[in-house]
PDB file of N, CA and C in Angstrom:
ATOM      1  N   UNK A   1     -14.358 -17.597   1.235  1.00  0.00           N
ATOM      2  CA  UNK A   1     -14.625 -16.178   1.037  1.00  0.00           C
ATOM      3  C   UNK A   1     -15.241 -15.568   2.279  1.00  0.00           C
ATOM      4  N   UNK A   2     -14.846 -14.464   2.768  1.00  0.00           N
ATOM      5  CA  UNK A   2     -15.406 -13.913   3.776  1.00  0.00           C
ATOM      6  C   UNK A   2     -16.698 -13.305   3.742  1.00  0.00           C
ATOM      7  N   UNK A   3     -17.385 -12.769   2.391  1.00  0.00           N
ATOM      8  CA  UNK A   3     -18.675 -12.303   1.715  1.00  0.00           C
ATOM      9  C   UNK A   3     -18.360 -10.727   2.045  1.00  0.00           C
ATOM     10  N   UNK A   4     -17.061 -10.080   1.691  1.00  0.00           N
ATOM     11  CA  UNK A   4     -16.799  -8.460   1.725  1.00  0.00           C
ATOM     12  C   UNK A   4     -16.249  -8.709   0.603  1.00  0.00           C
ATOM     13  N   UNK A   5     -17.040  -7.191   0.464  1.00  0.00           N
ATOM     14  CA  UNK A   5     -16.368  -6.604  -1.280  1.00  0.00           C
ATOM     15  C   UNK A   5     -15.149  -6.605  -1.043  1.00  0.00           C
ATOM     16  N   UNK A   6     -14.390  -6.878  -2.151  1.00  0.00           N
ATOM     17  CA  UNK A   6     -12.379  -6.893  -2.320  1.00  0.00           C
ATOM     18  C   UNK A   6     -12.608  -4.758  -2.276  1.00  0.00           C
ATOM     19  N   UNK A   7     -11.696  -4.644  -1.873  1.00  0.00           N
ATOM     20  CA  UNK A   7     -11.027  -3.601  -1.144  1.00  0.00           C
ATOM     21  C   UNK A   7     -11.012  -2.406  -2.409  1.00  0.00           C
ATOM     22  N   UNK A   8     -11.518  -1.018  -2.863  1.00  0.00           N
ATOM     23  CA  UNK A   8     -11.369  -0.717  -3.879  1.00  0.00           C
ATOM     24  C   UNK A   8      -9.709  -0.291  -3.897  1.00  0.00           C
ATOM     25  N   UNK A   9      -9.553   0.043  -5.211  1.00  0.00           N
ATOM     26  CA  UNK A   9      -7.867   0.090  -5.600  1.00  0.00           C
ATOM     27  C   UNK A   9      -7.914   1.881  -4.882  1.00  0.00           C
ATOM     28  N   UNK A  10      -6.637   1.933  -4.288  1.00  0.00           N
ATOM     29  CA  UNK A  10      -6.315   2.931  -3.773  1.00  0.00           C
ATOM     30  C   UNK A  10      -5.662   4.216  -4.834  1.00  0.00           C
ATOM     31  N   UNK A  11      -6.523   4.673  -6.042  1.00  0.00           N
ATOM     32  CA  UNK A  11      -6.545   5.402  -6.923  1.00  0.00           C
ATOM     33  C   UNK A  11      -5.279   6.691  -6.486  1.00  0.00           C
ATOM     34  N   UNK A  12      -5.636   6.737  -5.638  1.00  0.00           N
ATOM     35  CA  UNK A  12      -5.216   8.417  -4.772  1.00  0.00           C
ATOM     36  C   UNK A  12      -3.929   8.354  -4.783  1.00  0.00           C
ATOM     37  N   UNK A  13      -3.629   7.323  -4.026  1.00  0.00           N
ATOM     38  CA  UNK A  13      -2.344   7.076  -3.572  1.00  0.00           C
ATOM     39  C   UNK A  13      -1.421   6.153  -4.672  1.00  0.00           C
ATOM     40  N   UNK A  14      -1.983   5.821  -5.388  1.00  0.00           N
ATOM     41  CA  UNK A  14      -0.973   5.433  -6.612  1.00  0.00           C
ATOM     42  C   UNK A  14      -1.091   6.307  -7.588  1.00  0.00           C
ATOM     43  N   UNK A  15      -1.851   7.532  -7.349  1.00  0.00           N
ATOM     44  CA  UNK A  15      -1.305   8.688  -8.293  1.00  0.00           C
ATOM     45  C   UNK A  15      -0.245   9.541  -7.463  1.00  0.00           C
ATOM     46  N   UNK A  16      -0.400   9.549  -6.340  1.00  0.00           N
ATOM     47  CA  UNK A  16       0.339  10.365  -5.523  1.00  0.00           C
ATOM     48  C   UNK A  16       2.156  10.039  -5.614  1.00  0.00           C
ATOM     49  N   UNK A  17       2.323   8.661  -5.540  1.00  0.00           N
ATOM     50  CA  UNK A  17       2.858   7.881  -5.327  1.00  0.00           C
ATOM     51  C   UNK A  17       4.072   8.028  -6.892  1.00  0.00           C
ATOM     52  N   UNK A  18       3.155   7.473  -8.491  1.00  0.00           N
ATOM     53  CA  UNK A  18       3.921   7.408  -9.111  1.00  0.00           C
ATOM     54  C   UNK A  18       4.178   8.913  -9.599  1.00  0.00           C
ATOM     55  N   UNK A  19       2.820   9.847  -9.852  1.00  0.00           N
ATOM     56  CA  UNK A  19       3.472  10.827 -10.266  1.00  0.00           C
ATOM     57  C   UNK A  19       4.148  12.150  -9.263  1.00  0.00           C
ATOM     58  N   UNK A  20       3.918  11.810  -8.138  1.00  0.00           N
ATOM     59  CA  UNK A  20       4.676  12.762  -7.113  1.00  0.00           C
ATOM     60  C   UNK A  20       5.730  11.914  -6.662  1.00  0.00           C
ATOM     61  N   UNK A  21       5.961  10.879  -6.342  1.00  0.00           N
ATOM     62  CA  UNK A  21       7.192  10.553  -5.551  1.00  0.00           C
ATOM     63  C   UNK A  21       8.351  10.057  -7.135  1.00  0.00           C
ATOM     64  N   UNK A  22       7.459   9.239  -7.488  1.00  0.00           N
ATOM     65  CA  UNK A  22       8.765   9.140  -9.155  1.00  0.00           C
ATOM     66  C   UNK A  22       8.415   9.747  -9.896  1.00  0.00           C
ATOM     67  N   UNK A  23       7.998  10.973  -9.686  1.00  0.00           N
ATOM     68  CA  UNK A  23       7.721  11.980 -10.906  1.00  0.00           C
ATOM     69  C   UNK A  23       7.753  11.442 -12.320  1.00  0.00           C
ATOM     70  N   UNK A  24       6.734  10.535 -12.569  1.00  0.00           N
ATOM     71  CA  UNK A  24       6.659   9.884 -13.749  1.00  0.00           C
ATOM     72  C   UNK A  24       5.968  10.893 -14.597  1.00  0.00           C
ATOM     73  N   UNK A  25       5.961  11.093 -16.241  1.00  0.00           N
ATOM     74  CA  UNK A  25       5.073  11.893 -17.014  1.00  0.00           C
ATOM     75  C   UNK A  25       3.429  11.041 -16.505  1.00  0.00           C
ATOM     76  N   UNK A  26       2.211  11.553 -16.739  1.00  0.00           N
ATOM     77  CA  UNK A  26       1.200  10.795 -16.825  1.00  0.00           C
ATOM     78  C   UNK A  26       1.337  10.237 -17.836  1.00  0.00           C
ATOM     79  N   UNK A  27       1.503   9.768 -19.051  1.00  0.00           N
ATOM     80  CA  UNK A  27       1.954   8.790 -20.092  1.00  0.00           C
ATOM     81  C   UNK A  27       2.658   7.303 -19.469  1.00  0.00           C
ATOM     82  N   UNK A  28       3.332   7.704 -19.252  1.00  0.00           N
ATOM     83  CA  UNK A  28       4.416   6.284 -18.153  1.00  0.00           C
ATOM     84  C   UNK A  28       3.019   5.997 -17.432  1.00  0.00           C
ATOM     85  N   UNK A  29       2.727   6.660 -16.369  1.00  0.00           N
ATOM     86  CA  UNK A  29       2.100   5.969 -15.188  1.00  0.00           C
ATOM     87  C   UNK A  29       0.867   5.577 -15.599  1.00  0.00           C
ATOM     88  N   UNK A  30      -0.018   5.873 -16.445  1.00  0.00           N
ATOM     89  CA  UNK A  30      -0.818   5.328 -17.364  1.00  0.00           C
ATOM     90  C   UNK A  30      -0.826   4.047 -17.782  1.00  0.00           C
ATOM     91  N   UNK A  31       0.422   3.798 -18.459  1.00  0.00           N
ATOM     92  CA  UNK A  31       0.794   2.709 -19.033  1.00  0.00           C
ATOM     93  C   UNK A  31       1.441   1.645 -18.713  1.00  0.00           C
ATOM     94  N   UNK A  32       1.994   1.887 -16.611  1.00  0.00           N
ATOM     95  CA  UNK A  32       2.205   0.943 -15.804  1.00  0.00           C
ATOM     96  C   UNK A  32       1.372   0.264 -15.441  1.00  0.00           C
ATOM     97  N   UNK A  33       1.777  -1.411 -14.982  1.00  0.00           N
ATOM     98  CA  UNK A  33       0.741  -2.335 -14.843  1.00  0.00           C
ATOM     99  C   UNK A  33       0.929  -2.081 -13.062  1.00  0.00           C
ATOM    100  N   UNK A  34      -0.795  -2.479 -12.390  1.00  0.00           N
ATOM    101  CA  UNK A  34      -0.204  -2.501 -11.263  1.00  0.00           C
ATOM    102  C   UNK A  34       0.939  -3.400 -10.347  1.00  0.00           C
ATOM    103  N   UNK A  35       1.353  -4.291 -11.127  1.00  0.00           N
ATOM    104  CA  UNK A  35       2.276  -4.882 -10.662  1.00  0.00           C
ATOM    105  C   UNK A  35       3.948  -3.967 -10.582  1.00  0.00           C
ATOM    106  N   UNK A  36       3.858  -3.618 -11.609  1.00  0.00           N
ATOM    107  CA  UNK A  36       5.072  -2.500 -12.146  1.00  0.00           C
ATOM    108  C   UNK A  36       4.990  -1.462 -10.850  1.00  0.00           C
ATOM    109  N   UNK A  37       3.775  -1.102 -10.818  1.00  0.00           N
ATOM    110  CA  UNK A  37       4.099   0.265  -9.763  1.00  0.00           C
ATOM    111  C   UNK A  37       4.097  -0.545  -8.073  1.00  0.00           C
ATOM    112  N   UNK A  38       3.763  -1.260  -7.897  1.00  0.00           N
ATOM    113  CA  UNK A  38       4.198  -2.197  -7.004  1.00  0.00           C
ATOM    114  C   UNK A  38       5.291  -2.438  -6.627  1.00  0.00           C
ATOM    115  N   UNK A  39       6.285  -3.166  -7.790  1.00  0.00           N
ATOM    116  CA  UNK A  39       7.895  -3.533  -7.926  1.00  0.00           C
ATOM    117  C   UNK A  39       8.289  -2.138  -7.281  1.00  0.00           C
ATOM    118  N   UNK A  40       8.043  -0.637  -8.409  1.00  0.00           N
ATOM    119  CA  UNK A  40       8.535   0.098  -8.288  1.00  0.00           C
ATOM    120  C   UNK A  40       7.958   0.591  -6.250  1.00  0.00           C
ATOM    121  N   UNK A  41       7.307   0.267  -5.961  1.00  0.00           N
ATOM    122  CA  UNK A  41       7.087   0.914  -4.727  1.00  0.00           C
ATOM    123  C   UNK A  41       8.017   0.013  -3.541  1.00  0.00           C
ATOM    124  N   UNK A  42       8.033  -1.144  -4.034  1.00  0.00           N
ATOM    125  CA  UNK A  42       8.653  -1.643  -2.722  1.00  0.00           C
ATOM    126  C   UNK A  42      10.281  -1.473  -2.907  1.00  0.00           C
ATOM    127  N   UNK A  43      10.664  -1.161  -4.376  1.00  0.00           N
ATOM    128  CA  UNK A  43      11.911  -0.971  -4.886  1.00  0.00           C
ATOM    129  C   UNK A  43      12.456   0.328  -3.602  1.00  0.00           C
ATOM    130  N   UNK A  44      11.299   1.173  -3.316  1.00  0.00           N
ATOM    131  CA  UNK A  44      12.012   2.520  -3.320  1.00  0.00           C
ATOM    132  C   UNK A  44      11.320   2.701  -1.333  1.00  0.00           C
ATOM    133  N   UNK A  45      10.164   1.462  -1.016  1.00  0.00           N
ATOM    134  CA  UNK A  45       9.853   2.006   0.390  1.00  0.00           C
ATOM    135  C   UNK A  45      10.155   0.526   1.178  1.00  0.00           C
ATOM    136  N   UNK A  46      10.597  -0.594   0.516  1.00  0.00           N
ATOM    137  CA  UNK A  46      10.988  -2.051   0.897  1.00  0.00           C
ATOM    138  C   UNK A  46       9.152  -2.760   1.240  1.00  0.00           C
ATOM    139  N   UNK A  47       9.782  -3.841   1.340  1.00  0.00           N
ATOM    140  CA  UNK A  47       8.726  -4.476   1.001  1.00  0.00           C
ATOM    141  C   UNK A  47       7.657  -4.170   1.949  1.00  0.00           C
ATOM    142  N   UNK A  48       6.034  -4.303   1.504  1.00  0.00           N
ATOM    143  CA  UNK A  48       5.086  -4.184   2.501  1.00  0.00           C
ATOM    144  C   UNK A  48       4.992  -4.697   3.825  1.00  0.00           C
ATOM    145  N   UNK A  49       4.630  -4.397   4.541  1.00  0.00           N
ATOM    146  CA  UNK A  49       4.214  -5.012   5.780  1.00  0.00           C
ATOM    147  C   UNK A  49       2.949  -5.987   6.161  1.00  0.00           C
ATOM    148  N   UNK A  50       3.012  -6.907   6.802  1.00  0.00           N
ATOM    149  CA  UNK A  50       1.864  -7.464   6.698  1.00  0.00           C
ATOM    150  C   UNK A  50       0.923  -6.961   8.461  1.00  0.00           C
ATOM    151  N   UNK A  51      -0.542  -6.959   8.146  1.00  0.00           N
ATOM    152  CA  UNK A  51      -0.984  -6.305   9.229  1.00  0.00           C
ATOM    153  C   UNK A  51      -1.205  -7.075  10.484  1.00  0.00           C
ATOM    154  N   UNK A  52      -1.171  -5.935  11.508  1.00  0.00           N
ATOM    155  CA  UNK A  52      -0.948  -6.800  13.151  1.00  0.00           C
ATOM    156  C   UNK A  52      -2.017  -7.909  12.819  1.00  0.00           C
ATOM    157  N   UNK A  53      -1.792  -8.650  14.166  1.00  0.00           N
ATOM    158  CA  UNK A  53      -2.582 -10.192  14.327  1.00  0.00           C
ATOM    159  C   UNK A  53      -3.467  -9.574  15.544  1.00  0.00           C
ATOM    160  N   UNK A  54      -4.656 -10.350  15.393  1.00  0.00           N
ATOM    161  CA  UNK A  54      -5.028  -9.646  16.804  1.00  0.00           C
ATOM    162  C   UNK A  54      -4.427  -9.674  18.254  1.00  0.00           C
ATOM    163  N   UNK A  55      -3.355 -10.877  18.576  1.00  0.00           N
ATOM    164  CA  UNK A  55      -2.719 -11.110  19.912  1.00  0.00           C
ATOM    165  C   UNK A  55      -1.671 -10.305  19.810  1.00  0.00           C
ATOM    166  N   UNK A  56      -1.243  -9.615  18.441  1.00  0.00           N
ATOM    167  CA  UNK A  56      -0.332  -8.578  18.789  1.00  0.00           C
ATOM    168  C   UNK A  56      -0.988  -7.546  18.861  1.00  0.00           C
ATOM    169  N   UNK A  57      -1.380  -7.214  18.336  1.00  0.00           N
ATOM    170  CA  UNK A  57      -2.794  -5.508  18.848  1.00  0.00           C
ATOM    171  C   UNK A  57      -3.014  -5.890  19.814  1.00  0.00           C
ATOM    172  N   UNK A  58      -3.509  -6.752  20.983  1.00  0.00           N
ATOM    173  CA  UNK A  58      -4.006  -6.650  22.346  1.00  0.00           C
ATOM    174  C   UNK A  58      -2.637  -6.411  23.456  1.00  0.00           C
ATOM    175  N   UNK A  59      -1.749  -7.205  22.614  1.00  0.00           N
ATOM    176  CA  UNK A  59      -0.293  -6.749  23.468  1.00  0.00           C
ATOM    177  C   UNK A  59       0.058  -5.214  23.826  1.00  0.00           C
ATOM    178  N   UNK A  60      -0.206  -4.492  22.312  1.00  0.00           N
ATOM    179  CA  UNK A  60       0.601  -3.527  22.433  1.00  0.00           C
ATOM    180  C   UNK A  60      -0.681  -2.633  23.491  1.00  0.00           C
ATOM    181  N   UNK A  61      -1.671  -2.857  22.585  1.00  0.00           N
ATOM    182  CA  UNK A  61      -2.470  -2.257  23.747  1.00  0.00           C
ATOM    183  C   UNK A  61      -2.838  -2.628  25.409  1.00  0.00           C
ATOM    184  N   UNK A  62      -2.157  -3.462  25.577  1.00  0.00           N
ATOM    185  CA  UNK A  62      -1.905  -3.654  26.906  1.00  0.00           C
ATOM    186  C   UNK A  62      -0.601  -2.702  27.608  1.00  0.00           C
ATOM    187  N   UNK A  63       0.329  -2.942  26.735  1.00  0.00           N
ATOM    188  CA  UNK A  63       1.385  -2.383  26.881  1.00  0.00           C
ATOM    189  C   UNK A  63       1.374  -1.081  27.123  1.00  0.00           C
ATOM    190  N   UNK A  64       0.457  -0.080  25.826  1.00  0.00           N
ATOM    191  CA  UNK A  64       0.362   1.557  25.950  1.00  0.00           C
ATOM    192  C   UNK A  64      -0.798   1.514  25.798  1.00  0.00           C
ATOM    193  N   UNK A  65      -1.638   1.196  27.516  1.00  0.00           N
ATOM    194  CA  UNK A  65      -3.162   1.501  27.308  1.00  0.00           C
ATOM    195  C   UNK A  65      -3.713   3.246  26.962  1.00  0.00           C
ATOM    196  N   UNK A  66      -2.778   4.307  26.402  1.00  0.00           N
ATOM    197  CA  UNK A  66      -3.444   5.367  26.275  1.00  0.00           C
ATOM    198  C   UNK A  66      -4.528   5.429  25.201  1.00  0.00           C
TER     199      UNK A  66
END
């Protein structure tokens, strides 16, 4: 364990998400598990990305020191 709080759930953006981008009723999106709106997100933006490593962040910022 690293001793950091787990990350809070990004409330905002999985309202944004199911009821603005799949215009779900709030009933549906309510009653999706977060796994469901997950499926449904990578269904529709492909799968997540995983984040830079630090030897690639020093690259790029070598690369475009602006």
């Amino acid at each position: 364990m690293s001793g950091r709080p787990p990350a809070a759930f990004p409330w905002a953006a999985a309202m944004a998400f199911g009821l603005g981008r799949l215009r779900l009723a709030p009933d549906h999106f309510w009653r999706m598990t977060p796994r469901e709106l997950a499926a449904a997100m990578e269904a529709m933006l492909g799968p997540a990305r995983a984040p830079l490593d630090r030897p690639t962040l020093a690259g790029l910022m070598a690369r475009y020191p602006d």
